[in-house]
C-alpha atoms as a PDB file:
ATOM      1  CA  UNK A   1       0.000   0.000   0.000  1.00  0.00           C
ATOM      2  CA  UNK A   2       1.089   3.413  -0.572  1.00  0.00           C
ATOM      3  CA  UNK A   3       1.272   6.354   2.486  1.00  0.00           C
ATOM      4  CA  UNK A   4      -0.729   9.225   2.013  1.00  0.00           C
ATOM      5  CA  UNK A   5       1.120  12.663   1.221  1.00  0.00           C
ATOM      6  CA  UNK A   6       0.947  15.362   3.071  1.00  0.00           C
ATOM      7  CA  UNK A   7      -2.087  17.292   3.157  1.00  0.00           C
ATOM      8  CA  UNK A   8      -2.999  20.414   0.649  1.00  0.00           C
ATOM      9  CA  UNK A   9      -2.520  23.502   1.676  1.00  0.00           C
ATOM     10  CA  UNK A  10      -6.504  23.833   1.217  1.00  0.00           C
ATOM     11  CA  UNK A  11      -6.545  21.383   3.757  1.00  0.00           C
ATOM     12  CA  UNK A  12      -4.587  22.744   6.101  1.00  0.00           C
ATOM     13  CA  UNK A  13      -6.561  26.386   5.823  1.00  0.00           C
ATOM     14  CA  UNK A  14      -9.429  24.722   6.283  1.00  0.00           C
ATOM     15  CA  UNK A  15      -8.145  23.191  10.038  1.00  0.00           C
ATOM     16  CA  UNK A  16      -6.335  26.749  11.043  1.00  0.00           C
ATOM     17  CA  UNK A  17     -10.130  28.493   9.993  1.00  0.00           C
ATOM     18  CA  UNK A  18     -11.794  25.815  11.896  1.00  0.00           C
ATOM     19  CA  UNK A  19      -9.140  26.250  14.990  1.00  0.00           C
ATOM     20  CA  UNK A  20      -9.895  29.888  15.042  1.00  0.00           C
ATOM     21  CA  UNK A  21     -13.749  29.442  15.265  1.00  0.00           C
ATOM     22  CA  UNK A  22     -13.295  26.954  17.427  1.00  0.00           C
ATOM     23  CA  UNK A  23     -11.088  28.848  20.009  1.00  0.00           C
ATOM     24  CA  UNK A  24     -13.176  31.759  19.954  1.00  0.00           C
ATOM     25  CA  UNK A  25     -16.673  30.103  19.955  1.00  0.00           C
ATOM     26  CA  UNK A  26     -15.349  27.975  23.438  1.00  0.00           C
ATOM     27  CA  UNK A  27     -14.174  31.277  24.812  1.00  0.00           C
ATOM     28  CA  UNK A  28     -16.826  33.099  24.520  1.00  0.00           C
ATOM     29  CA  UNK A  29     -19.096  30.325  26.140  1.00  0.00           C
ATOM     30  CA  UNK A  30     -17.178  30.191  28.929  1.00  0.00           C
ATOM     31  CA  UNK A  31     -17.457  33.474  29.082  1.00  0.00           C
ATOM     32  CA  UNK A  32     -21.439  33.589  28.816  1.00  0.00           C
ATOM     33  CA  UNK A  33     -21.399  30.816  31.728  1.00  0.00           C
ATOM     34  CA  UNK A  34     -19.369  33.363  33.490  1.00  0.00           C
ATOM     35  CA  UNK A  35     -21.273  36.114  33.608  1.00  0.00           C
ATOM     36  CA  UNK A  36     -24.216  34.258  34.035  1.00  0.00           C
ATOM     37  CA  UNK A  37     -22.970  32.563  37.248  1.00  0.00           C
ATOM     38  CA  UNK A  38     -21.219  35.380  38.423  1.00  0.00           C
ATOM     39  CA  UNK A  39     -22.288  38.292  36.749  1.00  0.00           C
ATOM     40  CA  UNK A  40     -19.958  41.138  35.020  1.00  0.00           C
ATOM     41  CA  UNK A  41     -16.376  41.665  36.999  1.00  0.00           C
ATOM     42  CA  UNK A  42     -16.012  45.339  36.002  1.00  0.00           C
ATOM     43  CA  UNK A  43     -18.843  47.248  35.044  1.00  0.00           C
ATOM     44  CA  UNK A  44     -17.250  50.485  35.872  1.00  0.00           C
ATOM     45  CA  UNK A  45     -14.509  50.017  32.639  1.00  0.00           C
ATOM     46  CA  UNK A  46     -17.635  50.130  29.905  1.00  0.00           C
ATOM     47  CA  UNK A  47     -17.231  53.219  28.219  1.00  0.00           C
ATOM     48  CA  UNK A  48     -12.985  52.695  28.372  1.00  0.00           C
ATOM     49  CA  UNK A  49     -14.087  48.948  26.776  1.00  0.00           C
ATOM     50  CA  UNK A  50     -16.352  50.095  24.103  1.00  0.00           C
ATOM     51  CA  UNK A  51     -13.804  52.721  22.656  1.00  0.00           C
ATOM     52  CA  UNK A  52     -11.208  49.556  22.904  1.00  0.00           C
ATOM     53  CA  UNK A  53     -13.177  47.759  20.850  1.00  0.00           C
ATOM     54  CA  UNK A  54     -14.495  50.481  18.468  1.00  0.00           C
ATOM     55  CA  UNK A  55     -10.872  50.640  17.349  1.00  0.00           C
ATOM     56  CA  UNK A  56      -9.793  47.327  17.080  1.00  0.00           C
ATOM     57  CA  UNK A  57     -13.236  46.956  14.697  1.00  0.00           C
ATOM     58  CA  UNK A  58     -12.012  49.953  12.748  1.00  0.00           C
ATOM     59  CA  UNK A  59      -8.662  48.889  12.357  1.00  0.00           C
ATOM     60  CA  UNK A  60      -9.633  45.279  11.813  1.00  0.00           C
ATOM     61  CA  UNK A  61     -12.419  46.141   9.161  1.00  0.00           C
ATOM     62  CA  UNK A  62      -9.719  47.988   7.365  1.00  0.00           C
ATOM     63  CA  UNK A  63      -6.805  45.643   7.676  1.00  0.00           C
ATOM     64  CA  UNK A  64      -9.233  43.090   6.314  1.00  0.00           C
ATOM     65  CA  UNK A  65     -10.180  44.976   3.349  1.00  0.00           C
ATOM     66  CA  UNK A  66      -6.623  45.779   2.596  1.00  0.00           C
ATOM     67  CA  UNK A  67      -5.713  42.077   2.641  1.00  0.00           C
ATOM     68  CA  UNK A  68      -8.022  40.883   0.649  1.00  0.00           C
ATOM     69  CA  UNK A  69      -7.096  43.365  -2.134  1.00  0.00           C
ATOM     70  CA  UNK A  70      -3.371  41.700  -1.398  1.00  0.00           C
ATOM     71  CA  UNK A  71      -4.983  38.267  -1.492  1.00  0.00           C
ATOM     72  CA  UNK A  72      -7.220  38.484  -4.860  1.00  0.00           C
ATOM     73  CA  UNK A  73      -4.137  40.020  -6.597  1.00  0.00           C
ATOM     74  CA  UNK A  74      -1.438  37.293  -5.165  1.00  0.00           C
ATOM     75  CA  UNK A  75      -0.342  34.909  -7.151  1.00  0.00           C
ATOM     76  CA  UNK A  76       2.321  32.898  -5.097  1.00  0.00           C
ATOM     77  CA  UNK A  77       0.160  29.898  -3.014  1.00  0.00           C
ATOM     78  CA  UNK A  78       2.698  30.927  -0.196  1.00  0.00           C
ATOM     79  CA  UNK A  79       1.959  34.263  -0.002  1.00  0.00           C
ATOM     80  CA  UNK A  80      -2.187  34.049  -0.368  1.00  0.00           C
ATOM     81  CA  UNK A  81      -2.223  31.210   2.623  1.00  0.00           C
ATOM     82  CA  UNK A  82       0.081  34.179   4.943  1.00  0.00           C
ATOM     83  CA  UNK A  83      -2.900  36.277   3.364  1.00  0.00           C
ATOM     84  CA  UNK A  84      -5.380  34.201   4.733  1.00  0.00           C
ATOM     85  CA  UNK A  85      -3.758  33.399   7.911  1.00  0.00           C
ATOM     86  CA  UNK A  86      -3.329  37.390   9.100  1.00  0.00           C
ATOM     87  CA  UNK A  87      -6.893  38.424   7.518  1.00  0.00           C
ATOM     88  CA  UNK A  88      -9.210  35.508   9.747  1.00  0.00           C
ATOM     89  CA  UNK A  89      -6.136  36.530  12.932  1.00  0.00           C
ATOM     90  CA  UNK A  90      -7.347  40.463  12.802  1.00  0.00           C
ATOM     91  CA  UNK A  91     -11.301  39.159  12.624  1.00  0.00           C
ATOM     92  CA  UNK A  92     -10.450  36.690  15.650  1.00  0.00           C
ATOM     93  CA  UNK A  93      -9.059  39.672  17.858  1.00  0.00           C
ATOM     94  CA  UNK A  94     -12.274  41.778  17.488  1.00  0.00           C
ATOM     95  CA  UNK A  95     -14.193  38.597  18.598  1.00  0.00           C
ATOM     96  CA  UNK A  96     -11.754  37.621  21.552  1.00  0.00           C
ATOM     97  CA  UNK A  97     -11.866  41.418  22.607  1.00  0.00           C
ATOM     98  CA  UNK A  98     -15.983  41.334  22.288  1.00  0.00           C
ATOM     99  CA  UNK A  99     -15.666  38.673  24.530  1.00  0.00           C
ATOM    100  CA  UNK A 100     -13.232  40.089  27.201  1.00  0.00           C
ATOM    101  CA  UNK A 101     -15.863  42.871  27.062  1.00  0.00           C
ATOM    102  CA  UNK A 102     -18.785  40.753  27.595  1.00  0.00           C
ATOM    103  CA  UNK A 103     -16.744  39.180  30.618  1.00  0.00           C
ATOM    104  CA  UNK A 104     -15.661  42.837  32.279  1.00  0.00           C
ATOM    105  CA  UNK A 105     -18.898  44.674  31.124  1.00  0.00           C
ATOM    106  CA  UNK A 106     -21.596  41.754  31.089  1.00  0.00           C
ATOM    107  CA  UNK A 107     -22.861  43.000  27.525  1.00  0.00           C
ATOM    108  CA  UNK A 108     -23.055  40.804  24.942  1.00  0.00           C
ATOM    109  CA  UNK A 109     -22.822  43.057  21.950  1.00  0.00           C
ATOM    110  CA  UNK A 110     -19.078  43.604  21.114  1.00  0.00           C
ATOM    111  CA  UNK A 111     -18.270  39.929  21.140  1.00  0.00           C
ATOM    112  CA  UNK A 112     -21.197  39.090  18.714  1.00  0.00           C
ATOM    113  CA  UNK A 113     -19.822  42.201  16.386  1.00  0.00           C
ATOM    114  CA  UNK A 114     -16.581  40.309  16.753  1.00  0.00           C
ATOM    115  CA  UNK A 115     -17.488  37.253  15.406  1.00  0.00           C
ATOM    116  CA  UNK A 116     -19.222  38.579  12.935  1.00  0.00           C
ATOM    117  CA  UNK A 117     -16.151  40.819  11.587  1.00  0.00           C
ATOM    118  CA  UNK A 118     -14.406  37.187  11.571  1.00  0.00           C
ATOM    119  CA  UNK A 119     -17.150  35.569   9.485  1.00  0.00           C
ATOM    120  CA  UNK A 120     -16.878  38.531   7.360  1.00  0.00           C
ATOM    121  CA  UNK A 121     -12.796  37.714   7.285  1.00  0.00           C
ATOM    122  CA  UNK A 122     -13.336  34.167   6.381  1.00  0.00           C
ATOM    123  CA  UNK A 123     -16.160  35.343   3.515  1.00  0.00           C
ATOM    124  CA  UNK A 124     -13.783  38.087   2.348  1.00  0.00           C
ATOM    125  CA  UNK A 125     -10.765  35.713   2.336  1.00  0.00           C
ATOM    126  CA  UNK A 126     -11.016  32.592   1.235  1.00  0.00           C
ATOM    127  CA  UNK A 127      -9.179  29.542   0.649  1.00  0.00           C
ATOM    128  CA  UNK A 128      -8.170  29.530  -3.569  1.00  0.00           C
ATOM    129  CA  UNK A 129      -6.759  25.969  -3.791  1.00  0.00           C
END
């Protein structure tokens, strides 16, 4: 019998996109037991919170945009999977700061706006095998 090769690099996208969901989804229900149980842990940081994660949704929307212009335009495999990589990393950050927010503040919000910005990186960013 012959040994399987190594897997695509397809392949491999699709387990680091299904990591970062992963991570982030089992964060943020811990976090939403959390705050249920215990309730917020610092309700008096919301308004420093919510301009923390205006920004990184600002900066994340438009390092998104910028590397998916880099991405459709790339023709090296290489370069497009380091493409893919950073784009779905800046869209996990918004969701992983959503939730940190949701655990300080208690409000549930910024960490659904995250994970939406990293569906919107994974949409805006695919995987070209």
């Amino acid at each position: 019998m012959t040994e399987p090769g190594p897997p695509a690099a397809g392949t491999k996208l699709r387990i680091i996109r299904m990591a970062f969901l992963a991570g982030v989804v089992t964060f943020g229900a811990m976090v939403m037991f959390l705050v249920g149980r215990d309730g917020p842990r610092a309700p008096e940081r919301a308004a420093t919170m919510q301009v923390m994660n205006i920004i990184f949704l600002v900066a994340a929307a438009a390092g998104i945009v910028w590397m998916q212009r880099k991405h459709a335009t790339e023709q090296d495999p290489s370069q497009r999977t380091t493409w893919n990589i950073c784009a779905w990393a800046f869209g996990e950050v918004t969701a992983l700061t959503g939730a940190v927010h949701y655990l300080l503040v208690g409000s549930p919000i910024p960490y659904l706006v995250g994970l939406g910005m990293m569906l919107a990186a994974f949409a805006l960013v695919p995987i070209r095998d």
